[in-house]
PDB file of N, CA and C in Angstrom:
ATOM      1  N   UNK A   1      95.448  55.167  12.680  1.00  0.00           N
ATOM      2  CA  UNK A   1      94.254  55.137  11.879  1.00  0.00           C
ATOM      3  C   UNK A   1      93.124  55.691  12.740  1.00  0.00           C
ATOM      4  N   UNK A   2      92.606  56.489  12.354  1.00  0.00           N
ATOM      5  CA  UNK A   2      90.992  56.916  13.184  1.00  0.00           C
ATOM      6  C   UNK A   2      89.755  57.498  12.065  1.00  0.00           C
ATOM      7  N   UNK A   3      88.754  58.259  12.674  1.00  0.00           N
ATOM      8  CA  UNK A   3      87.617  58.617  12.292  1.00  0.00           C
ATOM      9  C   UNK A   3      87.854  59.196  10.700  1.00  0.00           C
ATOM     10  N   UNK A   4      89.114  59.602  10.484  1.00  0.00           N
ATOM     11  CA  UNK A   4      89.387  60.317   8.871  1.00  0.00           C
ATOM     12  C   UNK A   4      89.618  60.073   8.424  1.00  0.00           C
ATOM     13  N   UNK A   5      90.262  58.824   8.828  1.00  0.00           N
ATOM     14  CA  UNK A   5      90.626  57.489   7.337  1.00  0.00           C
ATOM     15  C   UNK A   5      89.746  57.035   7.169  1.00  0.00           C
ATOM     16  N   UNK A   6      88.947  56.606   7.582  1.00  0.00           N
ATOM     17  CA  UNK A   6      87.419  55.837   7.575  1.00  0.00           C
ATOM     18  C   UNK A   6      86.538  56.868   6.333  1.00  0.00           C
ATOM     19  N   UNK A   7      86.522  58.287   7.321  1.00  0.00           N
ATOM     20  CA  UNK A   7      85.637  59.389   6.277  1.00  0.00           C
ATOM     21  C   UNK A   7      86.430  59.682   4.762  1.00  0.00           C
ATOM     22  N   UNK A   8      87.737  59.486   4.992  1.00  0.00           N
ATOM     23  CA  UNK A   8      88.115  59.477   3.508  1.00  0.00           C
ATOM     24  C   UNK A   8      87.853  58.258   2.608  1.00  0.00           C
ATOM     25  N   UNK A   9      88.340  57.248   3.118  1.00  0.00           N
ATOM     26  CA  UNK A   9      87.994  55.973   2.720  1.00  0.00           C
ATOM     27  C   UNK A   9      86.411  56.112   2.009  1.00  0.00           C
ATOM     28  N   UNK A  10      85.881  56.263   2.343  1.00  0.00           N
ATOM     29  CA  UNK A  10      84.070  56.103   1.719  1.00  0.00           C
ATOM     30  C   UNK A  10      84.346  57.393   1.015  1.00  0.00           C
ATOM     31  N   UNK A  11      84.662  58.598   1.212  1.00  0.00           N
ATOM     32  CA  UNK A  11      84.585  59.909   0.068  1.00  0.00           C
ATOM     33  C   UNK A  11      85.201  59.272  -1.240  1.00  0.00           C
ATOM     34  N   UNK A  12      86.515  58.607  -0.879  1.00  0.00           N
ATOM     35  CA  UNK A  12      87.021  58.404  -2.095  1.00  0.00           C
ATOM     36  C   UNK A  12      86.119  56.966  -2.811  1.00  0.00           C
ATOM     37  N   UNK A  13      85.792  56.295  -2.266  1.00  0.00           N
ATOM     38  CA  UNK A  13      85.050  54.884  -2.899  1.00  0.00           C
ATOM     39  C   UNK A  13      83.839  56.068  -4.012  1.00  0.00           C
ATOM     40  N   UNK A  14      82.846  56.411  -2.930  1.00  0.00           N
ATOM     41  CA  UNK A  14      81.361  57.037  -3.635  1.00  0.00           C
ATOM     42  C   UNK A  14      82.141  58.184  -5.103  1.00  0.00           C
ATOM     43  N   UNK A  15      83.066  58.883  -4.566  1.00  0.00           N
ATOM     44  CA  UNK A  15      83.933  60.012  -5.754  1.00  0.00           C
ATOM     45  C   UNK A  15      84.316  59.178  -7.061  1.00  0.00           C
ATOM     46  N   UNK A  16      84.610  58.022  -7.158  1.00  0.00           N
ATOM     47  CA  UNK A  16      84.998  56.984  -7.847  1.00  0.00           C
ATOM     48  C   UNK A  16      84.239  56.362  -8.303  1.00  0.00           C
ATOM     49  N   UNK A  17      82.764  56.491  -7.410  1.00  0.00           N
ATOM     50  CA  UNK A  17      81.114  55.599  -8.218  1.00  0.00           C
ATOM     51  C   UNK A  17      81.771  54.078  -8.016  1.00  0.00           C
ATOM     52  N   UNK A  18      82.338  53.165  -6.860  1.00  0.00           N
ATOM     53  CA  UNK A  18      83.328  52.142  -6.748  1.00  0.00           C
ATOM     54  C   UNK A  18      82.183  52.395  -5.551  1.00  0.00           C
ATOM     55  N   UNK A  19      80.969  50.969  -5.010  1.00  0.00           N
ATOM     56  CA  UNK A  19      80.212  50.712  -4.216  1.00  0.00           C
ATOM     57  C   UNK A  19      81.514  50.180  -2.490  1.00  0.00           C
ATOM     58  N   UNK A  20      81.624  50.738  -1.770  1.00  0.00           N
ATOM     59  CA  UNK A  20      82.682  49.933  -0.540  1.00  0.00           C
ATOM     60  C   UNK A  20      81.850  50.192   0.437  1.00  0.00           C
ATOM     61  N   UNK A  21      82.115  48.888   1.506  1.00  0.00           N
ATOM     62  CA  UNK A  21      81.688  48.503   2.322  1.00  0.00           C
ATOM     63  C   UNK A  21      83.025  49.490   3.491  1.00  0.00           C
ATOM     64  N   UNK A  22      82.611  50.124   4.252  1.00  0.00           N
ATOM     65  CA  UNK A  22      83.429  50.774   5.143  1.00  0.00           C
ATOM     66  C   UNK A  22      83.369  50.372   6.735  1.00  0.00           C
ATOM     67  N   UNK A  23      84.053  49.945   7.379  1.00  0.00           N
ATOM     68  CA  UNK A  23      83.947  49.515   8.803  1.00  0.00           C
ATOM     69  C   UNK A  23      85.132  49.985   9.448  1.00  0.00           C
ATOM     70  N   UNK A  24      84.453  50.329  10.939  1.00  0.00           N
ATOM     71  CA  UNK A  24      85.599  51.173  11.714  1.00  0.00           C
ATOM     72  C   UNK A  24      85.183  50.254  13.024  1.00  0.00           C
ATOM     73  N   UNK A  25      86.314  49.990  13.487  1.00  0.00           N
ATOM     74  CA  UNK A  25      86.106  48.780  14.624  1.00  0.00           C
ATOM     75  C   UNK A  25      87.063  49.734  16.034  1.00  0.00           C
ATOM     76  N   UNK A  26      86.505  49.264  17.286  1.00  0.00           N
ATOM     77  CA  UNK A  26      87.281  50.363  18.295  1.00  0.00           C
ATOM     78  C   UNK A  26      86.724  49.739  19.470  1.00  0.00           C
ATOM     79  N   UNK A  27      87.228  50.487  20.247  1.00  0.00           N
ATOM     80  CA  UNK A  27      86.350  50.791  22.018  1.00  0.00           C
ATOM     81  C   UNK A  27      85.439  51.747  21.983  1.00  0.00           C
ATOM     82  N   UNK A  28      85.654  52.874  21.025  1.00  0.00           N
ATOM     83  CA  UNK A  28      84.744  53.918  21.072  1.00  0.00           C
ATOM     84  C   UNK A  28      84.750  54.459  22.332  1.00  0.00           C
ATOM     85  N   UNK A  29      85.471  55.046  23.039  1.00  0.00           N
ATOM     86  CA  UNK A  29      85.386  55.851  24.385  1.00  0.00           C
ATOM     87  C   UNK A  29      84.711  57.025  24.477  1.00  0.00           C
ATOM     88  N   UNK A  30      84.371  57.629  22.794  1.00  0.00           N
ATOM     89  CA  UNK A  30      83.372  58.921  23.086  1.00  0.00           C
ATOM     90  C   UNK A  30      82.037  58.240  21.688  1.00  0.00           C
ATOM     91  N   UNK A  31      80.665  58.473  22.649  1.00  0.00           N
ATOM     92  CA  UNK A  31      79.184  57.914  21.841  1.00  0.00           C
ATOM     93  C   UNK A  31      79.148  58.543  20.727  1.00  0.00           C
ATOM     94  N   UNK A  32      79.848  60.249  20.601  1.00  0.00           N
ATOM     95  CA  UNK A  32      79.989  61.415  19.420  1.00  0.00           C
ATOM     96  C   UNK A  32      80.507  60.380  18.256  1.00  0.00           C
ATOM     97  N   UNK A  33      81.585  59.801  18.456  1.00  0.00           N
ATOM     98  CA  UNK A  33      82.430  59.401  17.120  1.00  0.00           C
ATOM     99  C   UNK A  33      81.361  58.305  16.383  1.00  0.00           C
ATOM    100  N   UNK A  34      80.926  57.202  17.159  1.00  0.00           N
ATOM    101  CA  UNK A  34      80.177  56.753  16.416  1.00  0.00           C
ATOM    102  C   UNK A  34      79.108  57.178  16.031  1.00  0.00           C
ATOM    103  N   UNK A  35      78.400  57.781  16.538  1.00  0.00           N
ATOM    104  CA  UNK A  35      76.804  58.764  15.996  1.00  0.00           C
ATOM    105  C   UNK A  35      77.629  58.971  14.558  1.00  0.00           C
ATOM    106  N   UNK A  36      78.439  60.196  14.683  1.00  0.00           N
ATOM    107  CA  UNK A  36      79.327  60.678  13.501  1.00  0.00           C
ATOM    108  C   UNK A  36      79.526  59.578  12.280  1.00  0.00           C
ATOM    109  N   UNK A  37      80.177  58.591  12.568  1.00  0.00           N
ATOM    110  CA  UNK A  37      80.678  57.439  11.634  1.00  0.00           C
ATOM    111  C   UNK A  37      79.178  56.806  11.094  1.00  0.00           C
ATOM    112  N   UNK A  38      78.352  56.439  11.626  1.00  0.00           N
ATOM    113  CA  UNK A  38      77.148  55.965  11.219  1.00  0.00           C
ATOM    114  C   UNK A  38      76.392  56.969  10.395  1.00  0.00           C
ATOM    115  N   UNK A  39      76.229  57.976  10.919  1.00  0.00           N
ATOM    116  CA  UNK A  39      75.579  59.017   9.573  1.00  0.00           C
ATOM    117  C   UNK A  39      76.437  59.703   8.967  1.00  0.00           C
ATOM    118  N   UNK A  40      78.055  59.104   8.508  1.00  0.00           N
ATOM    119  CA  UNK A  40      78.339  59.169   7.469  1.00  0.00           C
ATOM    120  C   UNK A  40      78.377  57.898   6.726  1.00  0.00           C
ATOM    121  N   UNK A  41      77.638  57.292   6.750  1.00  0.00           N
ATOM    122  CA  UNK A  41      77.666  55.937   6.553  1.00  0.00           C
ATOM    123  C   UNK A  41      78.721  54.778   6.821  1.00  0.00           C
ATOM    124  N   UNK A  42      78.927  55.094   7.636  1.00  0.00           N
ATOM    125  CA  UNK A  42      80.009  54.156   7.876  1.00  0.00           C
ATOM    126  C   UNK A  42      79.871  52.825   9.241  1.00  0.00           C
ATOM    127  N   UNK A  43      80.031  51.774   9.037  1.00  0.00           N
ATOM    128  CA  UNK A  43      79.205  50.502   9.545  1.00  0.00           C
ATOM    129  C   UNK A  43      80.390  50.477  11.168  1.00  0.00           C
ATOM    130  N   UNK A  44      79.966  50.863  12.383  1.00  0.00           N
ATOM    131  CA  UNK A  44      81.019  50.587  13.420  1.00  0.00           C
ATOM    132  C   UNK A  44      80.360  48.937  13.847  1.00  0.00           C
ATOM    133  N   UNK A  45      81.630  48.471  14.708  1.00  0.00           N
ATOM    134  CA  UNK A  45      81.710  47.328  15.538  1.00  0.00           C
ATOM    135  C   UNK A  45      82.627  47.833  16.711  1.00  0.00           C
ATOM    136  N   UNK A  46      81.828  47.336  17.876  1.00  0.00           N
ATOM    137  CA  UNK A  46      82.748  47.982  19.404  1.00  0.00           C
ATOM    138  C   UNK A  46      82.974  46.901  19.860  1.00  0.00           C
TER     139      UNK A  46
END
């Protein structure tokens, strides 16, 4: 599982008009992925 299940996950919720709460949980070893995940809206926890 990584950064594109997450970005699909929310494409398909908003495509569907179906409100989801999206969270991607990790170590995050690169600062890029989460910047990325957050302004696609997507809620991280490290």
């Amino acid at each position: 599982m990584g950064p594109s299940l997450a970005r699909g996950i929310k494409c398909a919720s908003e495509a569907a008009g179906v409100p989801c709460r999206v969270m991607a949980v990790s170590r995050f070893s690169a600062p890029k992925v989460v910047e990325d995940l957050q302004r696609d809206g997507i809620e991280t926890l490290a």
